[in-house]
N, C-alpha and C. Protein backbone atom coordinates (compact mmCIF):
# COMPACT_ATOMS: atom_id res chain seq x y z
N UNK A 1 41.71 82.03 55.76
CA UNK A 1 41.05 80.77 55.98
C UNK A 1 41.30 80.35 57.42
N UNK A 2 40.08 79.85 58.19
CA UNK A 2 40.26 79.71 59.44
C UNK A 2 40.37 78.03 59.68
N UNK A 3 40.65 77.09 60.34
CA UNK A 3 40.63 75.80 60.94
C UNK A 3 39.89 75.37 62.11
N UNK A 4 39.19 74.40 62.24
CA UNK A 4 38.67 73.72 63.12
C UNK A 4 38.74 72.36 63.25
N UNK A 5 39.66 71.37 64.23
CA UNK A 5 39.68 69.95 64.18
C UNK A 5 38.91 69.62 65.04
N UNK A 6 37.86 68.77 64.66
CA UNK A 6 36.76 67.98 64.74
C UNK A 6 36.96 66.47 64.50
N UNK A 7 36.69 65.20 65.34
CA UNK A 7 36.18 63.97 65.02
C UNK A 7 35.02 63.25 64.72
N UNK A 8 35.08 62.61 64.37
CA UNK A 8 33.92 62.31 63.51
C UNK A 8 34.10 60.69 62.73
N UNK A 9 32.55 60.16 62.11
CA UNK A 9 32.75 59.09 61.66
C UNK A 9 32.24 58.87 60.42
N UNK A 10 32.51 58.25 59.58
CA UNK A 10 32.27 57.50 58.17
C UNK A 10 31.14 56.24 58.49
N UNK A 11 30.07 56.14 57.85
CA UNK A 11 28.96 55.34 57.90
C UNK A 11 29.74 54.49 56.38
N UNK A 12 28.54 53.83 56.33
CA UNK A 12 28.88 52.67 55.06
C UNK A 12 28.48 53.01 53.91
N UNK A 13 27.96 54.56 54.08
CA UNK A 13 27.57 54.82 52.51
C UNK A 13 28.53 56.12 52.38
N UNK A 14 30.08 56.58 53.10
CA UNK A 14 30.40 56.63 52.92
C UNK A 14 30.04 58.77 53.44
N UNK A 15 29.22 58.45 53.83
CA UNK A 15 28.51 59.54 54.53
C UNK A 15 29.23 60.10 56.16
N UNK A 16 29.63 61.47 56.18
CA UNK A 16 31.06 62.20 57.56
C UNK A 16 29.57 62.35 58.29
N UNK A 17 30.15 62.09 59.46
CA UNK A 17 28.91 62.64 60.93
C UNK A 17 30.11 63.15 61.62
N UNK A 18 29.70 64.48 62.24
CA UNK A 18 30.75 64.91 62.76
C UNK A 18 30.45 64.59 64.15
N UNK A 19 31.39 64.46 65.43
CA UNK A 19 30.46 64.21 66.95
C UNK A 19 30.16 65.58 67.39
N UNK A 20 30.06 66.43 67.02
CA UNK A 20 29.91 67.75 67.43
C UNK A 20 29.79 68.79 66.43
N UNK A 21 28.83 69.84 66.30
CA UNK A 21 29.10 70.80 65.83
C UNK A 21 29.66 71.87 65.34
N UNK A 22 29.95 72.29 64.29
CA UNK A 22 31.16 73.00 64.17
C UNK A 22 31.19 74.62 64.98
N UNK A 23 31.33 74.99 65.10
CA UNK A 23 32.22 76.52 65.83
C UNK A 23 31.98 77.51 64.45
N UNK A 24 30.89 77.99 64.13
CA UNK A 24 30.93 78.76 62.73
C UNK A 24 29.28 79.57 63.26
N UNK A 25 29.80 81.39 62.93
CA UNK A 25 28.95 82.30 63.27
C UNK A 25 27.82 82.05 61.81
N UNK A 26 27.96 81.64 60.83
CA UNK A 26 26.94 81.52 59.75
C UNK A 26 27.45 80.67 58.90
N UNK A 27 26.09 80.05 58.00
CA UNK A 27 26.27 79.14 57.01
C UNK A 27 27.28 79.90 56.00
N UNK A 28 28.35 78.63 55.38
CA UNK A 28 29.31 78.62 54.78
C UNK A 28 30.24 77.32 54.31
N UNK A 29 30.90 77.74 53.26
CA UNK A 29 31.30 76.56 52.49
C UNK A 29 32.98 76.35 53.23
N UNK A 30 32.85 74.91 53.25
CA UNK A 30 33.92 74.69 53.80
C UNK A 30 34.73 73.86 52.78
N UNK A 31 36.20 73.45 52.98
CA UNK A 31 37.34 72.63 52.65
C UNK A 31 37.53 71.63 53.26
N UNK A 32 37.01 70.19 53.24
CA UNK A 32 37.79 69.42 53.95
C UNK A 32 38.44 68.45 53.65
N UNK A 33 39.31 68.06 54.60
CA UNK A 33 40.57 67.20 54.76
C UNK A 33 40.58 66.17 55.93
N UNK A 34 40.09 65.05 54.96
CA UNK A 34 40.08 64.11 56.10
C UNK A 34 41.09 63.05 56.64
N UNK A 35 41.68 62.98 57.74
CA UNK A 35 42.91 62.56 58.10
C UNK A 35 41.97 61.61 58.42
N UNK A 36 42.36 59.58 58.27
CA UNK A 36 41.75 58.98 58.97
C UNK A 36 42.89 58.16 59.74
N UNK A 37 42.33 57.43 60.88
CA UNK A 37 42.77 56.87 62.23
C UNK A 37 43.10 55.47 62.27
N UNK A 38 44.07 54.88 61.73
CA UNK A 38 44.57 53.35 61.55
C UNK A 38 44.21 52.55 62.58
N UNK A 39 43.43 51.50 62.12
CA UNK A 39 43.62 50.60 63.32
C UNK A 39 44.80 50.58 64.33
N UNK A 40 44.60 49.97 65.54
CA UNK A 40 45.96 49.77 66.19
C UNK A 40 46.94 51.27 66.46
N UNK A 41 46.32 52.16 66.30
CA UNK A 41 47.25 53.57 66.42
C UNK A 41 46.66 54.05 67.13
N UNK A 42 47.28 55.12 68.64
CA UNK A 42 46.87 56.06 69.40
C UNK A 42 46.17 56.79 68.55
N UNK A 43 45.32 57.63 68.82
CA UNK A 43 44.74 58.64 68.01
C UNK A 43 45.49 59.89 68.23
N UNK A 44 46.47 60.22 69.80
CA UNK A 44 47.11 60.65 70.43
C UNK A 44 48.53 60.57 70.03
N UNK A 45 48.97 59.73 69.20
CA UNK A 45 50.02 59.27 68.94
C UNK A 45 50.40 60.76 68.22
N UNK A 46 49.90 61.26 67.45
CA UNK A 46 50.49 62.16 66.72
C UNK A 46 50.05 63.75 67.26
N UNK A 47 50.84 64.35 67.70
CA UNK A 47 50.79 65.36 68.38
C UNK A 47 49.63 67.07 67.52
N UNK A 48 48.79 67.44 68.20
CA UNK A 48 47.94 68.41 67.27
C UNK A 48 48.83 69.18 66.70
N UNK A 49 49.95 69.78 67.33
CA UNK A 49 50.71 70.58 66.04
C UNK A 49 51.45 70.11 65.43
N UNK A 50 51.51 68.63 64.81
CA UNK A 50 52.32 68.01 63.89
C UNK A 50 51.24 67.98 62.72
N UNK A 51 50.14 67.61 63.37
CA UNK A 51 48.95 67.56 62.07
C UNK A 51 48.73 69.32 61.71
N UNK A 52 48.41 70.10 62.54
CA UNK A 52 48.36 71.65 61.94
C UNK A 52 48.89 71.97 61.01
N UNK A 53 50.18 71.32 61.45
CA UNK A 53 51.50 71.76 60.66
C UNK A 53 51.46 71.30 59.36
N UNK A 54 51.14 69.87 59.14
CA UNK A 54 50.70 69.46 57.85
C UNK A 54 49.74 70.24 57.03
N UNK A 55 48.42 70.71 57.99
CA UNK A 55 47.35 71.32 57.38
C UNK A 55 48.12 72.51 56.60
N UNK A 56 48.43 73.21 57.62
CA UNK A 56 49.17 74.18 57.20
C UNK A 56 50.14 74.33 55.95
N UNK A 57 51.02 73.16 55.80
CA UNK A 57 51.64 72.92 54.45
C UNK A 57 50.98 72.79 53.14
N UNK A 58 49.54 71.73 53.79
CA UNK A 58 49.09 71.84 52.12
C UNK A 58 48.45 72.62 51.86
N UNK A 59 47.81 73.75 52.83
CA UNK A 59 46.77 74.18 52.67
C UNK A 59 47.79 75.34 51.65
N UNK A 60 49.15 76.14 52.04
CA UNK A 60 50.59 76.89 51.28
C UNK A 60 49.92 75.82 49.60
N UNK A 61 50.25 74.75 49.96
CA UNK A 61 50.55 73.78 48.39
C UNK A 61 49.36 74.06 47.55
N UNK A 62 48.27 74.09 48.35
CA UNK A 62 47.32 74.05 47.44
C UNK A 62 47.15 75.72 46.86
N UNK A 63 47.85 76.90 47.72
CA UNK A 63 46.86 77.84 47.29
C UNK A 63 48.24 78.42 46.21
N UNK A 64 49.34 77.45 46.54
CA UNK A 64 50.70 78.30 45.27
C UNK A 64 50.13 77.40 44.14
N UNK A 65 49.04 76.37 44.08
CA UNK A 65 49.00 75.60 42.63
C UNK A 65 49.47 74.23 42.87
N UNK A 66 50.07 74.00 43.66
CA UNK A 66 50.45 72.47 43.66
C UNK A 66 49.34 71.65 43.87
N UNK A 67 48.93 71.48 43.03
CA UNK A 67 47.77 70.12 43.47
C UNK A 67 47.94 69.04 42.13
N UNK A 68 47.40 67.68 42.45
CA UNK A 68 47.14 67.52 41.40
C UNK A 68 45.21 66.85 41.29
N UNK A 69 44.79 66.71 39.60
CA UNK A 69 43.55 66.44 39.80
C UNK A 69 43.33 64.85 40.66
N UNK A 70 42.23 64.47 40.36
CA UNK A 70 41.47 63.36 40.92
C UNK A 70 42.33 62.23 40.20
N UNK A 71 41.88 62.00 38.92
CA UNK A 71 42.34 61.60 37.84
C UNK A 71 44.08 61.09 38.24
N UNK A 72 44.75 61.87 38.20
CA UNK A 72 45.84 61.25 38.70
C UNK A 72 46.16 60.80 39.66
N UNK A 73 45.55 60.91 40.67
CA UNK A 73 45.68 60.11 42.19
C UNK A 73 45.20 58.81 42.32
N UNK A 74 44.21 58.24 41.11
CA UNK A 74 43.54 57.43 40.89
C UNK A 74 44.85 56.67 40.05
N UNK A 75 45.48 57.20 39.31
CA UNK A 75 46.18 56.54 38.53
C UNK A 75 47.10 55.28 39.46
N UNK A 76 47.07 54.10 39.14
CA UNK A 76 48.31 53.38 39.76
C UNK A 76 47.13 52.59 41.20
N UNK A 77 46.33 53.01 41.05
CA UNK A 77 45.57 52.32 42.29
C UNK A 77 44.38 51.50 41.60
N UNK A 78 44.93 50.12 42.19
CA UNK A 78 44.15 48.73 41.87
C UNK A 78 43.14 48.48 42.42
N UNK A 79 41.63 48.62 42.08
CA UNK A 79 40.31 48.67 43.03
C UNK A 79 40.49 46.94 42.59
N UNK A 80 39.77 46.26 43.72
CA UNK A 80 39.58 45.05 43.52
C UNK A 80 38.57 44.30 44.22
């Protein structure tokens, strides 16, 4: 599995625009993981191989089985 970090934005229907094109020799299905950007925070603040490094961990987590479904991530979170 290869990586490409790209920025990009969220519209109001909840719809990714990426600002650029991705880097890919043919159509293909991708994985993504969207890290988003806190108000008030460098975007810079966090160094690219600290986030890799994350990628890199879950991407280990996800492929030994550690995941969990939707369903439970939902659990405990108050929509309001």
């Amino acid at each position: 599995m290869k990586a490409q970090e790209v920025m990009g934005n969220v519209d109001e229907k909840g719809q990714l625009s990426l600002d650029e094109p991705l880097a890919v020799e043919k159509q293909s299905r991708v994985r993504v993981i969207v890290l988003f950007v806190e108000e008030g925070i460098d975007e810079d603040d966090e160094s690219k191989e600290v986030v890799l490094e994350s990628l890199r961990k879950s991407l280990e987590e996800a492929k030994a089985g550690n995941t969990r479904s939707i369903s439970q991530l939902w659990d405990g979170i108050d929509a309001e």
